[in-house]
Protein backbone atom coordinates (compact mmCIF):
# COMPACT_ATOMS: atom_id res chain seq x y z
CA UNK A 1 118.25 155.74 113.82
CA UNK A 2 121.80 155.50 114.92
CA UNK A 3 123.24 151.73 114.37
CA UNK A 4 126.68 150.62 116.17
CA UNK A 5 128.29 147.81 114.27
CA UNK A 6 131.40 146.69 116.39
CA UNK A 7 134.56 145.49 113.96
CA UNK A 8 135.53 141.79 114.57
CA UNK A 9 139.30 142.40 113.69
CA UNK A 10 139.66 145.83 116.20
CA UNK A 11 137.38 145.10 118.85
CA UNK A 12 138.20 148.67 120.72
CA UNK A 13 137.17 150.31 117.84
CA UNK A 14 133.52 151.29 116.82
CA UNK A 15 131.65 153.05 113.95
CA UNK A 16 128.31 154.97 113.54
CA UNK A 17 126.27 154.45 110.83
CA UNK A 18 123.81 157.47 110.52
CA UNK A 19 121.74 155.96 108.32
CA UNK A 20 121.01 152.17 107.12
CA UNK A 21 118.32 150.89 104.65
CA UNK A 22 117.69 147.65 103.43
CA UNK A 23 116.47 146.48 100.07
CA UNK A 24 115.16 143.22 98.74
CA UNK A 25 115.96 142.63 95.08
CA UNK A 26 113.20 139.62 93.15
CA UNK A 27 112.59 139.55 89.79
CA UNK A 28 110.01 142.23 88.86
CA UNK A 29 107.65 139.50 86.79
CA UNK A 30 107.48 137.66 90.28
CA UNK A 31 104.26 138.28 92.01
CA UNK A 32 103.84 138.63 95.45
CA UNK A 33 102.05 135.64 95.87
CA UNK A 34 104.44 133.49 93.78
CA UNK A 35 106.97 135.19 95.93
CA UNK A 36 105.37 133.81 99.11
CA UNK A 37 105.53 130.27 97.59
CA UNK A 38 109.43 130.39 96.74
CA UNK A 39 109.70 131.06 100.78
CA UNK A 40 107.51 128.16 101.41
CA UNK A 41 110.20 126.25 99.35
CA UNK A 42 112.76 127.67 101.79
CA UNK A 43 110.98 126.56 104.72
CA UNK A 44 110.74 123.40 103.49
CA UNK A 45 114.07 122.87 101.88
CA UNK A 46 115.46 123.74 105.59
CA UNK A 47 113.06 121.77 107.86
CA UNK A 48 114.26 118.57 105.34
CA UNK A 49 118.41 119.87 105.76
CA UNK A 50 117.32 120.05 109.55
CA UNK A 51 115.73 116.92 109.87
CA UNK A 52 118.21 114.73 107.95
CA UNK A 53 120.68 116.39 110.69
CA UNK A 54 119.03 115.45 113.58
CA UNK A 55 118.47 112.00 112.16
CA UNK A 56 122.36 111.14 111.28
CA UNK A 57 123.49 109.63 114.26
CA UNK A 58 121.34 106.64 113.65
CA UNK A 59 122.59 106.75 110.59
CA UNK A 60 125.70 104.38 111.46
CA UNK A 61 123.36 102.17 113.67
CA UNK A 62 120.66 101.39 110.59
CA UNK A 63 124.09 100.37 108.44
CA UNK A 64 125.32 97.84 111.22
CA UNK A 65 121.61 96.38 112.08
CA UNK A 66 121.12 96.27 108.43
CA UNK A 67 123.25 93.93 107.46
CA UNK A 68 123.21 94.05 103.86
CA UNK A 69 124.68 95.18 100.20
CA UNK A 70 126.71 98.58 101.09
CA UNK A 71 128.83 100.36 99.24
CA UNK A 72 132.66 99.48 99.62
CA UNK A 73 133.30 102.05 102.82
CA UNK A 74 130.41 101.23 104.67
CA UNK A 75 130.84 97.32 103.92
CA UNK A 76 134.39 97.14 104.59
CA UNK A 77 133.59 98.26 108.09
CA UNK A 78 130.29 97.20 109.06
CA UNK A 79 131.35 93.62 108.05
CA UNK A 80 134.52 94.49 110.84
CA UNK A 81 132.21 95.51 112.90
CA UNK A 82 129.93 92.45 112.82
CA UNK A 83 133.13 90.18 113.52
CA UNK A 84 134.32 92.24 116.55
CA UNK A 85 131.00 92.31 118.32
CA UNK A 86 127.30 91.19 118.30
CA UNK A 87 125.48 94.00 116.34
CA UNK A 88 122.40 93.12 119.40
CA UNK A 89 125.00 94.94 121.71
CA UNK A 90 124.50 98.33 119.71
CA UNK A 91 122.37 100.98 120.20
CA UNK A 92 122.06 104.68 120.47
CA UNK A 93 121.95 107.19 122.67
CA UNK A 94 119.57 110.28 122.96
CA UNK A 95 121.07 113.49 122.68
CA UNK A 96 119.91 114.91 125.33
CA UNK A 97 121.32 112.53 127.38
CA UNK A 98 124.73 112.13 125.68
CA UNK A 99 127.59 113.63 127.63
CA UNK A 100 129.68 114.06 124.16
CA UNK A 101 127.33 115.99 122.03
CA UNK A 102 127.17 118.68 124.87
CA UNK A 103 131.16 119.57 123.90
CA UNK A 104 130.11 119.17 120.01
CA UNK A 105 127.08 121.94 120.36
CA UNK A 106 129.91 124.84 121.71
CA UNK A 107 129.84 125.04 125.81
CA UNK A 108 131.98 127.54 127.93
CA UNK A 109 134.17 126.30 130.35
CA UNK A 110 132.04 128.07 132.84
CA UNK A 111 128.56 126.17 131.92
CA UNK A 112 130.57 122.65 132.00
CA UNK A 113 131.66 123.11 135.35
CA UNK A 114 127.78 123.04 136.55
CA UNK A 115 127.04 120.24 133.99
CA UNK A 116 126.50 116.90 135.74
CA UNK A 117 126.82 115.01 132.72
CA UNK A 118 129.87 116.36 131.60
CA UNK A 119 131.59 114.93 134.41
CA UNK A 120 129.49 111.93 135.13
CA UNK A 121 127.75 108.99 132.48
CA UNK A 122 124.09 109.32 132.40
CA UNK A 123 122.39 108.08 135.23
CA UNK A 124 120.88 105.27 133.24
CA UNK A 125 124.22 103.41 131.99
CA UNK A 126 124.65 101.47 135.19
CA UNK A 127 121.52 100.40 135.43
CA UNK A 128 120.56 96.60 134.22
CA UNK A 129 119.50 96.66 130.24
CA UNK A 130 116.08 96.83 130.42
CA UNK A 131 116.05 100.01 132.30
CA UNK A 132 117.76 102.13 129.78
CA UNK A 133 115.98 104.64 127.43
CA UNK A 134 114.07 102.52 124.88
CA UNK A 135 115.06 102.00 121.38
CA UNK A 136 113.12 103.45 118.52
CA UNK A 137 112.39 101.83 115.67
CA UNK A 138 115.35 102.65 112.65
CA UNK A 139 113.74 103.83 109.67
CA UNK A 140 115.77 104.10 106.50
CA UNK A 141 116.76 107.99 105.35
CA UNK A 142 118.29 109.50 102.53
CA UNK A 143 122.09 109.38 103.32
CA UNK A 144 121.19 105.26 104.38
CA UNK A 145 120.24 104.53 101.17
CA UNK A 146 123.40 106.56 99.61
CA UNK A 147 125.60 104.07 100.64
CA UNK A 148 123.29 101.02 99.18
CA UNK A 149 124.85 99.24 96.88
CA UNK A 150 123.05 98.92 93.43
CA UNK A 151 122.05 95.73 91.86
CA UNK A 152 121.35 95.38 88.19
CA UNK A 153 118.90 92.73 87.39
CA UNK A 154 118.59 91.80 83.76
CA UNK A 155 116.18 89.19 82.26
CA UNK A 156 117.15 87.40 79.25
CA UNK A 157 114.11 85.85 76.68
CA UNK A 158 114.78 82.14 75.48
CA UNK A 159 112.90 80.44 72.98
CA UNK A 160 112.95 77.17 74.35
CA UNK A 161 111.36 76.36 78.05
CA UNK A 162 113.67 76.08 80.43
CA UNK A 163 111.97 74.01 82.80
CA UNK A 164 112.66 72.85 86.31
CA UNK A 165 114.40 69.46 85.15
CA UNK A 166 116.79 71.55 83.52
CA UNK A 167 117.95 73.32 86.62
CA UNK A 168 117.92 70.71 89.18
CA UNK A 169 119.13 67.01 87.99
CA UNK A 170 116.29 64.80 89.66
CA UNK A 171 118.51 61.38 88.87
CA UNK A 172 120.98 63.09 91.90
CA UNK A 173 118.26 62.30 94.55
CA UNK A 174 116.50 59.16 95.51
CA UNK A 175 113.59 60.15 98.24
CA UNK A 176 111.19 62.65 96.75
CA UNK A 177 110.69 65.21 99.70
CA UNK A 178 114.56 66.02 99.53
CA UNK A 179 114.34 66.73 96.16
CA UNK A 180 111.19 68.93 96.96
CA UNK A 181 113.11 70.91 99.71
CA UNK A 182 116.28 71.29 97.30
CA UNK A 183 113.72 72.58 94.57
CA UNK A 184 112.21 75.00 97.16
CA UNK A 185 115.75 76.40 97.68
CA UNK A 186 116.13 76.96 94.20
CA UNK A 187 113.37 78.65 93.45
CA UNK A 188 113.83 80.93 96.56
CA UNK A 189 117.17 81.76 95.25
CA UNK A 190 115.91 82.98 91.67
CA UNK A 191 113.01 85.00 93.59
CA UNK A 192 115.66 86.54 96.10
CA UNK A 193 118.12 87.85 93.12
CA UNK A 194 114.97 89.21 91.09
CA UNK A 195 113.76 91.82 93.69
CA UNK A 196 116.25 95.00 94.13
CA UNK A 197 113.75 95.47 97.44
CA UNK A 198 115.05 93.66 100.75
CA UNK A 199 111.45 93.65 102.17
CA UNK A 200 110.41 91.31 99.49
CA UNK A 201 112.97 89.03 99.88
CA UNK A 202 112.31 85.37 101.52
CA UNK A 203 114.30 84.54 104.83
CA UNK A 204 114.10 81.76 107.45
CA UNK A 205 112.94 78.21 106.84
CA UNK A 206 111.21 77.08 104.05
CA UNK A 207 107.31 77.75 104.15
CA UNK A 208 104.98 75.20 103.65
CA UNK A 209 103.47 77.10 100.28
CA UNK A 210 107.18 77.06 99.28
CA UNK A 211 107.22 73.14 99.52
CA UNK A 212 103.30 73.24 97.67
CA UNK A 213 105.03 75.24 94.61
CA UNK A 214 108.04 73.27 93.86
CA UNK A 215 105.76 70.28 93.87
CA UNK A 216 103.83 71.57 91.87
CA UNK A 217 106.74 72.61 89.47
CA UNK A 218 107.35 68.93 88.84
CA UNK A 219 104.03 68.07 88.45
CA UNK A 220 103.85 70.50 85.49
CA UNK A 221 107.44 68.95 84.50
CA UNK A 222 106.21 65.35 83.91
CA UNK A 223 102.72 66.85 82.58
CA UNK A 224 104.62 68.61 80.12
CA UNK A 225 106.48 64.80 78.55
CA UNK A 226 102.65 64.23 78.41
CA UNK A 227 101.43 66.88 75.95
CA UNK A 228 104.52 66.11 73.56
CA UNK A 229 103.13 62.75 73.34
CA UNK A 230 101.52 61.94 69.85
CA UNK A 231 98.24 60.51 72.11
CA UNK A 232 97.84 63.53 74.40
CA UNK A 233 94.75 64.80 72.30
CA UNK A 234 93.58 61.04 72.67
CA UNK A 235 94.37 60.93 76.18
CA UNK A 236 92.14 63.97 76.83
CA UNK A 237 88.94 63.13 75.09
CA UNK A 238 89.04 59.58 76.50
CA UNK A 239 89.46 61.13 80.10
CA UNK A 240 88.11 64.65 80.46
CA UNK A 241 91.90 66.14 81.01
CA UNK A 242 91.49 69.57 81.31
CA UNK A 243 94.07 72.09 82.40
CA UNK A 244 93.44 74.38 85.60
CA UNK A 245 94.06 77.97 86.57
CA UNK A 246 97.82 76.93 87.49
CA UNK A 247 98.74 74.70 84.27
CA UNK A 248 98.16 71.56 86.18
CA UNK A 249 96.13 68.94 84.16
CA UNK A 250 93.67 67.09 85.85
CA UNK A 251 91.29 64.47 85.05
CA UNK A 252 87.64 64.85 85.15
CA UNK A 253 85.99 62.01 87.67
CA UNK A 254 82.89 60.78 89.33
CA UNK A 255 82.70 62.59 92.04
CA UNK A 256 82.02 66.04 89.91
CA UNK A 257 78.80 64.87 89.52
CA UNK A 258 77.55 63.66 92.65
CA UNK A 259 75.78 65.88 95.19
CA UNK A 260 79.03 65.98 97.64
């Protein structure tokens, strides 16, 4: 078989090559099968590169509707970003119907001159909003959560029970809801900075369970002035008080033995 390479440096000149064989080179202790896995690998390895590729222009978009902890770069300007325009006004365009990535694949100047989009927007853009290609839902990739910045939690042991009426002064308020709703801040605060995952993180008002709990929390505050008391053991024998699943004490009555 008679093969005609052409040279890339002297175009006008070519060479035969009488005969060509090609040789693949594995390690001998490599079995055929095992051989077959390592270019499963391969296909994998480049259907992920591919994939990643083909994902990164939303890439930018995720960081701006994201608003959140990014590294430096990505902060610096997404928080510009934010203040020049509404991130709401954002959102991306599908390649195949994006007039610049047709000059970033590699296009002769004789297949732009019969490209319509080359010299004209997409049909679409003046069209009202609602008519325009549909957003899809931005998922978070590999190179979005490069850029996110790390956030080292650390819990430190104390001996002594730090309760809630250590954290917030109740002699600052004098009606009991506010101090309730302030409490309910607090404690969404402390459960905010404990979770490194932004899905898990409270937003928005506060929740009416929110507003049970940090009643609750001084409830158990006052209960606990009770059980340091030199009578509490007194106390409880004289009036069934018994502690429940949540550390509240409660106080045995009537009513638990009628046929309600």
């Amino acid at each position: 078989m008679t093969v005609t390479i052409d040279r890339c440096v002297y175009g006008h000149v070519r060479e035969e090559v009488l005969e060509c064989s090609l040789h693949g080179f594995a390690d001998a202790k490599l079995s055929t099968p095992r051989l077959e896995l390592v270019a499963c690998l391969i296909i994998a390895k480049l259907m992920c590169t591919v994939k990643n590729a083909l994902n990164s222009p939303t890439v930018a978009l995720y960081w701006i509707m994201n608003y959140g902890e990014w590294k430096q770069f990505v902060s610096h300007r997404v928080n510009e970003v934010v203040k020049l325009s509404e991130k709401e006004t954002w959102g991306h365009c599908p390649s195949e119907q994006n007039s610049a990535d047709i000059g970033s694949r590699g296009s002769l100047a004789v297949e732009l001159k019969g490209r319509e989009m080359w010299w004209r927007r997409p049909s679409w853009l003046i069209q009202p909003e609602d008519l325009w290609p549909r957003q899809k839902s931005l998922v978070p990739t590999t190179e979005t959560c490069e850029e996110e910045r790390k956030v080292a939690v650390m819990t430190i042991a104390i001996k002594e029970p730090c309760g809630i009426e250590k954290v917030v002064g109740i002699s600052k308020f004098n009606a009991l809801r506010k101090l309730y709703r302030v409490t309910a801040w607090v404690t969404r605060f402390c459960h905010n900075i404990s979770r490194r995952n932004k899905s898990d993180r409270r937003e928005g008002p506060l929740t009416l369970k929110e507003m049970i709990e940090s009643e609750e929390l001084w409830r158990r505050a006052a209960q606990r002035k009770l059980r340091k008391g030199g009578n509490y053991q007194q106390l409880a024998s004289k009036f069934g008080l018994h502690e429940d699943q949540r550390d509240v004490i409660r106080c045995k009555g009537r009513l638990e033995h009628s046929e309600m």
